[in-house]
C-alpha atoms as a PDB file:
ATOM      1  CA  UNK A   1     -25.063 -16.520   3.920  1.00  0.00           C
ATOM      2  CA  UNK A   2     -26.226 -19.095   1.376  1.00  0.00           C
ATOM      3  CA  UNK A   3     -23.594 -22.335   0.478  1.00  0.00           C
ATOM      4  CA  UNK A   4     -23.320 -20.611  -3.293  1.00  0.00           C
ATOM      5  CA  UNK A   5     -21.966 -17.253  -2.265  1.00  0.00           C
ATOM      6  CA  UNK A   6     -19.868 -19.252   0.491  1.00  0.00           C
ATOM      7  CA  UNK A   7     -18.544 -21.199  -2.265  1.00  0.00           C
ATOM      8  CA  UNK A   8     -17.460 -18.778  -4.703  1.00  0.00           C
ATOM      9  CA  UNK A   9     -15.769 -16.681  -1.926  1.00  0.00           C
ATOM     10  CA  UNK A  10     -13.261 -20.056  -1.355  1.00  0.00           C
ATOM     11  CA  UNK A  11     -13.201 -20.734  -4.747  1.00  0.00           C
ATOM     12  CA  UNK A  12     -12.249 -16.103  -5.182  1.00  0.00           C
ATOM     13  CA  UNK A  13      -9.553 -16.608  -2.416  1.00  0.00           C
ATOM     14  CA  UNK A  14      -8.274 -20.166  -3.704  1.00  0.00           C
ATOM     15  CA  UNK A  15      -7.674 -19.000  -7.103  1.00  0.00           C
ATOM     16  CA  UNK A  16      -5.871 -15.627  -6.152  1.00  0.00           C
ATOM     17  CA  UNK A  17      -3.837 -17.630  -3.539  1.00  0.00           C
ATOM     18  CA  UNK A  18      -2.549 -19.723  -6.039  1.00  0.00           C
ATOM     19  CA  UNK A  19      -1.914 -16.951  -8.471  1.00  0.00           C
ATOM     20  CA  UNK A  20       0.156 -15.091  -5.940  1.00  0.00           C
ATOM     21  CA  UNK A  21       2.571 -18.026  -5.519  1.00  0.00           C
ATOM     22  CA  UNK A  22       2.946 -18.559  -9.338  1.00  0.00           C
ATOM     23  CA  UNK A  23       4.129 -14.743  -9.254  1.00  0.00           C
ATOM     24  CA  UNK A  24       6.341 -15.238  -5.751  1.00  0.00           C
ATOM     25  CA  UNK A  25       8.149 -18.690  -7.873  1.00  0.00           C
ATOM     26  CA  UNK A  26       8.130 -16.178 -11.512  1.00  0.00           C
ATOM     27  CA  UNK A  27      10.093 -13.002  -8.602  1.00  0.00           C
ATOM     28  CA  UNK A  28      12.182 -16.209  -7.285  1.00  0.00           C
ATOM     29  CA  UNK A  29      13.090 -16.945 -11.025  1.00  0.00           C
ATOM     30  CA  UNK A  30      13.964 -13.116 -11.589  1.00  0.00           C
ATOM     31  CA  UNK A  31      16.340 -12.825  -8.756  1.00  0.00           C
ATOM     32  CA  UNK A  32      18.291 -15.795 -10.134  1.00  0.00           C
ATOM     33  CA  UNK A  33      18.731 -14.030 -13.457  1.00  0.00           C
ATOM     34  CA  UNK A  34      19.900 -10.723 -11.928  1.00  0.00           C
ATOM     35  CA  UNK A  35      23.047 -12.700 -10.612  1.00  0.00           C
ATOM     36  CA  UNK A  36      23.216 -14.123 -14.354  1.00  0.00           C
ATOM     37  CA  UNK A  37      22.972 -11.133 -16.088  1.00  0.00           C
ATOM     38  CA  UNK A  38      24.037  -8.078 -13.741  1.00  0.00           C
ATOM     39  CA  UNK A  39      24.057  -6.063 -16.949  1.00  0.00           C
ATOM     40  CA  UNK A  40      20.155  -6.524 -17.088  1.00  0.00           C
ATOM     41  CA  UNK A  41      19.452  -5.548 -13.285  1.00  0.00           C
ATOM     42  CA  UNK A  42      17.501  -2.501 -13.967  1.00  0.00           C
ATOM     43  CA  UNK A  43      15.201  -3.931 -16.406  1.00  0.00           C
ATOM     44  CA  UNK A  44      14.643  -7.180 -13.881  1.00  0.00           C
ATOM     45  CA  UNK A  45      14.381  -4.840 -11.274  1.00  0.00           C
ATOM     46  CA  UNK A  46      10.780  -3.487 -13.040  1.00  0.00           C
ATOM     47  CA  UNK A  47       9.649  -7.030 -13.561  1.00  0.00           C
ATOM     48  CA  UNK A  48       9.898  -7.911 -10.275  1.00  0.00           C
ATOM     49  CA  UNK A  49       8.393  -4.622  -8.829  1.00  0.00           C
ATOM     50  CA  UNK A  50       5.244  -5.147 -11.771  1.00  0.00           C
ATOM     51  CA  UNK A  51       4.694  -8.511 -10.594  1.00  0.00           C
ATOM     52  CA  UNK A  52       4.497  -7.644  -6.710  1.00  0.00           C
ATOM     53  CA  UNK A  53       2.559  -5.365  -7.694  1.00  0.00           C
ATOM     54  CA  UNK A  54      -0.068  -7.448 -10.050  1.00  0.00           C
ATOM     55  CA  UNK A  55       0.079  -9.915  -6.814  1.00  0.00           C
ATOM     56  CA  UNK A  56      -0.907  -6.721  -4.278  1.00  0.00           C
ATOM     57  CA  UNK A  57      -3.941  -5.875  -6.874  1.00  0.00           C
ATOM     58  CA  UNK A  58      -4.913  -9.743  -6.583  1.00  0.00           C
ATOM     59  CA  UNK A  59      -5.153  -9.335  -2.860  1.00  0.00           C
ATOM     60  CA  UNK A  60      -7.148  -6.314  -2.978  1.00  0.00           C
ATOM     61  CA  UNK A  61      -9.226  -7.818  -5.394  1.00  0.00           C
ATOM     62  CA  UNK A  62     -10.045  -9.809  -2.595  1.00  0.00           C
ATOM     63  CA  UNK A  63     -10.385  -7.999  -0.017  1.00  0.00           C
ATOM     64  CA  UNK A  64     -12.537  -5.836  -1.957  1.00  0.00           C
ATOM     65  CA  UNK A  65     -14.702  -8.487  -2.328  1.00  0.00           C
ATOM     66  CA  UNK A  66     -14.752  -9.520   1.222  1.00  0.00           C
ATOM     67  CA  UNK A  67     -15.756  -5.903   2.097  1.00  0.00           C
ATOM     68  CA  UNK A  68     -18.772  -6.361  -0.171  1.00  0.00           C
ATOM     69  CA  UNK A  69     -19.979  -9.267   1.157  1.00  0.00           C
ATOM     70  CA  UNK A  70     -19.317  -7.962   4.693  1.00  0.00           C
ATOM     71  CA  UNK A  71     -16.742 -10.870   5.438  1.00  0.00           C
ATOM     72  CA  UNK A  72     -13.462  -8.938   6.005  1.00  0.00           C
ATOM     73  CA  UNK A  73     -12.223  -9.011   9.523  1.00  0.00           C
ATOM     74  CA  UNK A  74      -8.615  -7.185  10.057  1.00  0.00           C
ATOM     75  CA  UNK A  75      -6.285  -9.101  12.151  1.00  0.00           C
ATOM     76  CA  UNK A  76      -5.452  -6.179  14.376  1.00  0.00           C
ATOM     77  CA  UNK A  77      -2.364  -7.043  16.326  1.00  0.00           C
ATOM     78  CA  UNK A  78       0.593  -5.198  17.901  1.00  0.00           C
ATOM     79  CA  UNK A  79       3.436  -4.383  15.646  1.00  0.00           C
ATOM     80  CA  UNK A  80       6.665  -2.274  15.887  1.00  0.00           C
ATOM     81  CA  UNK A  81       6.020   0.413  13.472  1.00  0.00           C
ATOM     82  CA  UNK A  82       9.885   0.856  12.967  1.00  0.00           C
ATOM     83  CA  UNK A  83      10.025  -2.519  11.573  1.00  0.00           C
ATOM     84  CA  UNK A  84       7.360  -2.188   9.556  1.00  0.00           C
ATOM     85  CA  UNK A  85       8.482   0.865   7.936  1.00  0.00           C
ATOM     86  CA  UNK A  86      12.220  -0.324   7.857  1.00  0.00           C
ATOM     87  CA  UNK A  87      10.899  -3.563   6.103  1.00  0.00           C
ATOM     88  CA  UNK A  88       8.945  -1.461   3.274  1.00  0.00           C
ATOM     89  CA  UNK A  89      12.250   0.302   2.369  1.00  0.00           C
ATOM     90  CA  UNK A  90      13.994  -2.020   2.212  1.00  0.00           C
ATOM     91  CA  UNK A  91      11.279  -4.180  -0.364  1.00  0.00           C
ATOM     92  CA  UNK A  92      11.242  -1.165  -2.069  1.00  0.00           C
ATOM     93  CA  UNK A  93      14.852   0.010  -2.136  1.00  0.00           C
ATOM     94  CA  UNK A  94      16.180  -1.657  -5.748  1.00  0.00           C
ATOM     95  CA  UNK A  95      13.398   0.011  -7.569  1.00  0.00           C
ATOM     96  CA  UNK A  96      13.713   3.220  -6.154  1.00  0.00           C
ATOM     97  CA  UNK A  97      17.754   2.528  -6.638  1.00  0.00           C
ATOM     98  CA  UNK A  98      17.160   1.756 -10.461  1.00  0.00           C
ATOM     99  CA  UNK A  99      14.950   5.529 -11.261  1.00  0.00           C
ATOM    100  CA  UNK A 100      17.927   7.034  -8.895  1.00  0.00           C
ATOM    101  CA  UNK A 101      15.344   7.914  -5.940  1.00  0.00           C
ATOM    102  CA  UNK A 102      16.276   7.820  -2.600  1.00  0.00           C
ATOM    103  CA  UNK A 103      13.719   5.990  -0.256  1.00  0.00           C
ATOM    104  CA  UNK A 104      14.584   6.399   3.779  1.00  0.00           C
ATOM    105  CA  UNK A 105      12.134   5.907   6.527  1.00  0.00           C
ATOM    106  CA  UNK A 106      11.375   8.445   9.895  1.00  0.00           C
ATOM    107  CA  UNK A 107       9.938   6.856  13.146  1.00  0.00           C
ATOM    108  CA  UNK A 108      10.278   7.195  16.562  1.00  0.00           C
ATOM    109  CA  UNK A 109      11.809   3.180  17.723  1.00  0.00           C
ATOM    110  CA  UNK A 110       9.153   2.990  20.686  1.00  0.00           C
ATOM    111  CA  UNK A 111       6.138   3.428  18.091  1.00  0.00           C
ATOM    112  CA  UNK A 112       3.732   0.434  18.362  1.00  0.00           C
ATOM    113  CA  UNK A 113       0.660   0.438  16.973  1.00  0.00           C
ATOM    114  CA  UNK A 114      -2.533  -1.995  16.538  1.00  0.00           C
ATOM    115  CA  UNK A 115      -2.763  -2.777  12.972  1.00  0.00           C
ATOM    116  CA  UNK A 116      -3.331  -5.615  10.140  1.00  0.00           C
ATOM    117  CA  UNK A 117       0.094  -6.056   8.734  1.00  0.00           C
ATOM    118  CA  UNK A 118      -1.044  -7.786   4.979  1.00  0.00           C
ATOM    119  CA  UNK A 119      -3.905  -5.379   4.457  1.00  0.00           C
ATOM    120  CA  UNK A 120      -1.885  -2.027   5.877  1.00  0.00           C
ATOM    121  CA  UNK A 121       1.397  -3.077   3.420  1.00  0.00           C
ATOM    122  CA  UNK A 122      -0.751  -3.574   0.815  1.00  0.00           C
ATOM    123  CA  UNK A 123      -2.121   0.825   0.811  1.00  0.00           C
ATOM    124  CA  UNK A 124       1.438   1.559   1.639  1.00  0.00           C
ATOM    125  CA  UNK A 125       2.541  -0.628  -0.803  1.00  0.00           C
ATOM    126  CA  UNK A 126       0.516   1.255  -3.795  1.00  0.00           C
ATOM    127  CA  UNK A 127       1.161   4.478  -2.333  1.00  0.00           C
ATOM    128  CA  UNK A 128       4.665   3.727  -2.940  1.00  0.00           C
ATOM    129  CA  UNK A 129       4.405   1.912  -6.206  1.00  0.00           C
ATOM    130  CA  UNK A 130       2.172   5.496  -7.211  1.00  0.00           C
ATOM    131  CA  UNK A 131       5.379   7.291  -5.426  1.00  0.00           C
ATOM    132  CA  UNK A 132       7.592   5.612  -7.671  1.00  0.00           C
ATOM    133  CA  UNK A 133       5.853   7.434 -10.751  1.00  0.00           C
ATOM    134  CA  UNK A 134       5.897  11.221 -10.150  1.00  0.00           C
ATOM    135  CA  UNK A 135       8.875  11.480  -7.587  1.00  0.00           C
ATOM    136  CA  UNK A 136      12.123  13.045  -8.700  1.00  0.00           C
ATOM    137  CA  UNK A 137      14.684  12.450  -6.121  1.00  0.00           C
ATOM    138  CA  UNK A 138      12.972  11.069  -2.910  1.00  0.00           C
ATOM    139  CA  UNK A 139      10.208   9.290  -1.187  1.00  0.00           C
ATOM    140  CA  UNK A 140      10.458   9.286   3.078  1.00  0.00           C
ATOM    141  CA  UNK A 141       7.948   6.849   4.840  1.00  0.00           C
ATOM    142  CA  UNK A 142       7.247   8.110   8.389  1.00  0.00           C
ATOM    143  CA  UNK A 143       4.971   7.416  11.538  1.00  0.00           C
ATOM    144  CA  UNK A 144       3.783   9.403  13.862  1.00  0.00           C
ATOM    145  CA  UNK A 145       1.234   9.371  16.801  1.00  0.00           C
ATOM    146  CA  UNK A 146      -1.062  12.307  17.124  1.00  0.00           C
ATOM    147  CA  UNK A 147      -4.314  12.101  19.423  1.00  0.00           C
ATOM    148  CA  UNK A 148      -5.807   9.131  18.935  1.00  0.00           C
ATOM    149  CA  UNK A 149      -3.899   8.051  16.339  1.00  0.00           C
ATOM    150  CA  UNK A 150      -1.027   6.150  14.677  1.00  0.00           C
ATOM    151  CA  UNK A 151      -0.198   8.403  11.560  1.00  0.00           C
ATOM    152  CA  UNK A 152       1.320   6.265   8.647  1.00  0.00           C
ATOM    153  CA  UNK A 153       2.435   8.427   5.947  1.00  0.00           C
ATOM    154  CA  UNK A 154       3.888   8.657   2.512  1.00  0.00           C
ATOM    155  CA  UNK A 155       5.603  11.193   0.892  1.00  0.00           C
ATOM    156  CA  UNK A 156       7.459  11.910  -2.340  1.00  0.00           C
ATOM    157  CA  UNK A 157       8.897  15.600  -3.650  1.00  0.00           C
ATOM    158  CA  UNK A 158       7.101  15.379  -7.034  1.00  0.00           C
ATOM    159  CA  UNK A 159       3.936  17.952  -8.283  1.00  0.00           C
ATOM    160  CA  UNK A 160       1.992  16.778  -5.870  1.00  0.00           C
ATOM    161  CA  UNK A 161      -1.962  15.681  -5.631  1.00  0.00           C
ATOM    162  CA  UNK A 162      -4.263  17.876  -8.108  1.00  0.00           C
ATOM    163  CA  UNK A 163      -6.253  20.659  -6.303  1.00  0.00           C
ATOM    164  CA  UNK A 164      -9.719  19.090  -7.005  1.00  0.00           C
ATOM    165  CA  UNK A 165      -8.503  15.853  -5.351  1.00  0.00           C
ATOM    166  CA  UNK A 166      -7.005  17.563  -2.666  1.00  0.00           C
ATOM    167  CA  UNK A 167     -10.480  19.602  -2.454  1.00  0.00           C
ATOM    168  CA  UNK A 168     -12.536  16.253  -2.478  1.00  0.00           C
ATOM    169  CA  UNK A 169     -11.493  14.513   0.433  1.00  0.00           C
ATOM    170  CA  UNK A 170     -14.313  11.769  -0.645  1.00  0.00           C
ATOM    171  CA  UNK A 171     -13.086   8.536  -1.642  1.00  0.00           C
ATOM    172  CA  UNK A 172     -16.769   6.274  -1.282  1.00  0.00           C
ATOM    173  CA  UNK A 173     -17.033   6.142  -5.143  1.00  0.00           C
ATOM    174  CA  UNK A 174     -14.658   5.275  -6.571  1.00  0.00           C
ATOM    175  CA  UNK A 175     -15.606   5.826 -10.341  1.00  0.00           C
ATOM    176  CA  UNK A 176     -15.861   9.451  -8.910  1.00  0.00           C
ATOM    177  CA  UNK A 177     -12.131   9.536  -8.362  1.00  0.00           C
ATOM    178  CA  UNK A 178      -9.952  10.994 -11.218  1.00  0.00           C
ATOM    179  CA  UNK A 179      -8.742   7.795 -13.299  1.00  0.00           C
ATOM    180  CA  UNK A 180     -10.615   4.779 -12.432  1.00  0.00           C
ATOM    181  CA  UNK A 181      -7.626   2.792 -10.647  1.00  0.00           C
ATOM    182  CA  UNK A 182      -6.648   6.089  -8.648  1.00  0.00           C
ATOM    183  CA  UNK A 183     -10.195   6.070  -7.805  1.00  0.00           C
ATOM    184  CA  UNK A 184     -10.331   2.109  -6.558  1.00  0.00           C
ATOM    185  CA  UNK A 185      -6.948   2.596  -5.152  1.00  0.00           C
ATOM    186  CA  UNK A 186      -8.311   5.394  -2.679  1.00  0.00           C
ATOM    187  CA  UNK A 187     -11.567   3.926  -2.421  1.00  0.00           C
ATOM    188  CA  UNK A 188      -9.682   0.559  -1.023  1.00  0.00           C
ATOM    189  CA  UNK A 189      -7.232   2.285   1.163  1.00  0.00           C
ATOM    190  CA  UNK A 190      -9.994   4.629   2.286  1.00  0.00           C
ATOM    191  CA  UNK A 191     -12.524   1.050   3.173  1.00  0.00           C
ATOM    192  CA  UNK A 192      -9.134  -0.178   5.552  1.00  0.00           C
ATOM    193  CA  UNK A 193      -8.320   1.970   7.463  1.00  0.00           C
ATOM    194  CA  UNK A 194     -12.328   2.053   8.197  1.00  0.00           C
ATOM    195  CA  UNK A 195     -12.301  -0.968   9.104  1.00  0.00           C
ATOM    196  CA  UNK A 196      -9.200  -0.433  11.941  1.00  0.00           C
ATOM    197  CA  UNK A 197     -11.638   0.198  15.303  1.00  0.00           C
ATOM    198  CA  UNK A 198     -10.797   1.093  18.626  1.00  0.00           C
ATOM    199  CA  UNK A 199     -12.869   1.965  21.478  1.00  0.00           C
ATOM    200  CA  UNK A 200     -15.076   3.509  18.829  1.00  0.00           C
ATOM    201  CA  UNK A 201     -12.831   5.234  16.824  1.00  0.00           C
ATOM    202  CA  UNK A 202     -12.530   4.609  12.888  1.00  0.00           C
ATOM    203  CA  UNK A 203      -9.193   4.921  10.794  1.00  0.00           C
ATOM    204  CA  UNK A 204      -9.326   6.717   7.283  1.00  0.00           C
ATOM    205  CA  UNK A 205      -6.623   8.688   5.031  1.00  0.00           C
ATOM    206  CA  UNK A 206      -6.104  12.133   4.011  1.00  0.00           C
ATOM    207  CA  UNK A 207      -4.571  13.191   1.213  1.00  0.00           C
ATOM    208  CA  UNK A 208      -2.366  16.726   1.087  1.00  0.00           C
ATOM    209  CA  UNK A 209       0.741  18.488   0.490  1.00  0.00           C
ATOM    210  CA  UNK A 210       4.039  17.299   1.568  1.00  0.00           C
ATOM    211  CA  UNK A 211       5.704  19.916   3.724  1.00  0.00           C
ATOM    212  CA  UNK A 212       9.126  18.380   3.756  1.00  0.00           C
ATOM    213  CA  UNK A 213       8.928  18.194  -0.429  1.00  0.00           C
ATOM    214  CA  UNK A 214       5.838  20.348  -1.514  1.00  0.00           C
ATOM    215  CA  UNK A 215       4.925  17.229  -3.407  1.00  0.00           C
ATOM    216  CA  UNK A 216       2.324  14.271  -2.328  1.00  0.00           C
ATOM    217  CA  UNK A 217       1.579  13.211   1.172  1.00  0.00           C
ATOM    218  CA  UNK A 218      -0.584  10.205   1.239  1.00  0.00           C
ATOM    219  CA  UNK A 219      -1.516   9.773   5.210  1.00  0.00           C
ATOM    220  CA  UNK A 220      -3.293   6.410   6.622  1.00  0.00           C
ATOM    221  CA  UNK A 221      -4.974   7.426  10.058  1.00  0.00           C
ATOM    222  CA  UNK A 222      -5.277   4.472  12.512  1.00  0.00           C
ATOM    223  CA  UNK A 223      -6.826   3.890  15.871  1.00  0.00           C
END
């Protein structure tokens, strides 16, 4: 690797760093004014959720990056999956609360799983944020384990994926995708969980149907 590319992947991860606290100090500065102005809670409550989620398309920005230039190593270590589930719920809660959706998770309490934590809330994350969009009443986060896998998953009861998406099952072009940013979005997810090994075995996603809603289940397979 030459020292220019070197340097402009510190100077990539500085800047976005530093751009994701400015956003944690302007979320900080929103919380204060929802106990100033309760009346205004709902309307904070979408500030806050667009500017986590400007700061999770900053990190994948990066990581994106890092894929390209073949320097992104996930920290794969141990983690309850019950707390990780139970701690996206409750992140998510007050802007589920303010569209009047219900958001509950569904995992067994002895689930562990190998995984890394920043890049793995970051799919789940968007999956929620894209969630928060089409569903009507509820959205259920649940784990599983089948095979050789840990199955994250994400579903909400509204219309669901469209068929040719469903059909495609392809996410390695991601201008191929329909809309551009569902297409990186997938395409991002899709590079993660390919980059969760064990023994061998490579993660990916699926996307289908939700049989507890009929809407979308977006499903992140790991190792």
């Amino acid at each position: 690797m030459s020292s220019k590319s070197l340097d402009i992947s510190i100077l990539l991860s500085s800047s976005i760093h530093e751009i994701k606290n400015q956003i944690n100090s302007m979320i900080f500065r929103l919380e204060l004014l929802q106990t100033q102005h309760p009346d205004s809670n709902n309307e904070i409550v979408f500030l806050k959720q667009d500017a986590t989620h400007i700061g999770n398309e900053l990190m994948r920005l990066l990581a994106l990056y890092k894929l390209n230039q073949k320097e992104l190593r996930p920290q794969q270590i141990q983690h309850g999956v019950e707390d990780f589930l139970e701690e996206k719920s409750v992140q998510h809660n007050a802007a589920c609360k303010a569209k009047k959706i219900a958001i509950e998770y569904q995992c067994d309490e002895t689930l562990a799983a190998f995984f890394d934590e920043n890049l793995i809330s970051c799919i789940v994350d968007t999956a929620v944020h894209n969630s928060l969009g089409f569903a009507q009443q509820h959205i259920v986060l649940s784990a599983r384990k089948e095979n050789d896998f840990m199955v994250l998953s994400v579903e909400d009861d509204g219309e669901g994926y469209p068929k040719d998406l469903l059909a495609q099952q392809d996410f390695s072009n991601p201008l191929e995708s329909e809309g551009s940013n569902t297409g990186l979005g997938l395409y991002f997810a899709s590079e993660i969980a390919a980059c969760h090994e064990n023994k061998g075995i490579s993660g990916y996603i699926k996307l289908g149907s939700s049989d507890r809603f009929g809407g979308a289940n977006f499903s992140v397979y790991l190792p």
